[in-house]
Protein backbone atom coordinates (compact mmCIF):
# COMPACT_ATOMS: atom_id res chain seq x y z
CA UNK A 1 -75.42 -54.49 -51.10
CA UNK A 2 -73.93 -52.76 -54.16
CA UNK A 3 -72.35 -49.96 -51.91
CA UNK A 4 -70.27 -51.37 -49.59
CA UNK A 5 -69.04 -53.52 -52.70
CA UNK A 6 -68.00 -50.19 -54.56
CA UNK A 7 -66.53 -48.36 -51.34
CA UNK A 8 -64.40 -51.31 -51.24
CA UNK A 9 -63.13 -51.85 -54.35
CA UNK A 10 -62.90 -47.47 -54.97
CA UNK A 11 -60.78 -47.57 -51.16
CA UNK A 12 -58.38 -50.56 -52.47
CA UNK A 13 -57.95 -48.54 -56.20
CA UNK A 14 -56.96 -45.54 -53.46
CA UNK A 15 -55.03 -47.63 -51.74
CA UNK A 16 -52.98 -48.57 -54.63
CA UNK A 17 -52.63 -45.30 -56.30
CA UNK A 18 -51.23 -43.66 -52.76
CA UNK A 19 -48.96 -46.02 -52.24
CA UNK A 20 -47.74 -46.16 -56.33
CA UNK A 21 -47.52 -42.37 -55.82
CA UNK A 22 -45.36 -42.42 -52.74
CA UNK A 23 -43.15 -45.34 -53.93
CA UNK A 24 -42.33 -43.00 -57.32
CA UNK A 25 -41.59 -40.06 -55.22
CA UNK A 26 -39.67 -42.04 -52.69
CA UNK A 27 -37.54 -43.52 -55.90
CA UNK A 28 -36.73 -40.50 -57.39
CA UNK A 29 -36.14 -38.20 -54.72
CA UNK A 30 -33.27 -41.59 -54.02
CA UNK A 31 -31.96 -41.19 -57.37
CA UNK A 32 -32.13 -37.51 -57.41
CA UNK A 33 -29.85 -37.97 -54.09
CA UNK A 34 -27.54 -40.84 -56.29
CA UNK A 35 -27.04 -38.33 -58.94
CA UNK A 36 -25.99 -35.49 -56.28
CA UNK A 37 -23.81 -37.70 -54.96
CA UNK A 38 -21.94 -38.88 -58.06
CA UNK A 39 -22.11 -34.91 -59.83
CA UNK A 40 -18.50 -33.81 -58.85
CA UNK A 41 -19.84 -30.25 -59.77
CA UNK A 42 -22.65 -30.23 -56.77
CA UNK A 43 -19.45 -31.29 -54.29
CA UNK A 44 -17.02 -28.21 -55.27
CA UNK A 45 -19.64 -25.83 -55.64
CA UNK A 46 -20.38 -22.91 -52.99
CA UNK A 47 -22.63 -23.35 -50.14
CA UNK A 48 -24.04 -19.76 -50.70
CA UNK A 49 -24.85 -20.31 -54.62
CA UNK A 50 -28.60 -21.60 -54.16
CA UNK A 51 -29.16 -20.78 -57.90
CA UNK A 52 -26.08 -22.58 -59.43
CA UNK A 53 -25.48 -19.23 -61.57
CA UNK A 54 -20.99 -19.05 -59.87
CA UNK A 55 -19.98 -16.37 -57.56
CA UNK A 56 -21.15 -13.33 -59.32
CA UNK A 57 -19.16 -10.72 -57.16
CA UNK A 58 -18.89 -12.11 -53.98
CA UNK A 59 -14.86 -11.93 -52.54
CA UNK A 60 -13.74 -15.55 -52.24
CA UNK A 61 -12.59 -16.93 -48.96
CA UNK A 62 -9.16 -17.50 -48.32
């Protein structure tokens, strides 16, 4: 009798936690997205500088 009872109330704590842990990365990967899209730096920077360190001696396109 006291099994079931704790298998249900451990799945429904899992249950919670999962979905708390998806909804905080699903809000801040959004707001990591806002911020991207506000940051006027992110939108003139190169395509090719995946480290954000500038264009250490690449020729620039013309």
């Amino acid at each position: 009798m006291l099994s079931p009872l704790m298998f249900i109330i451990g799945f429904v704590i899992f249950i919670l936690y999962m979905s708390g842990l998806l909804w905080m990365i699903k809000s801040s990967h959004d707001d990591q997205r806002r911020r991207r899209e506000r940051d006027e730096r992110f939108r003139q920077s190169d395509e090719n500088d995946y480290d954000g360190g500038g264009n250490w001696g690449r020729f620039k396109n013309e």
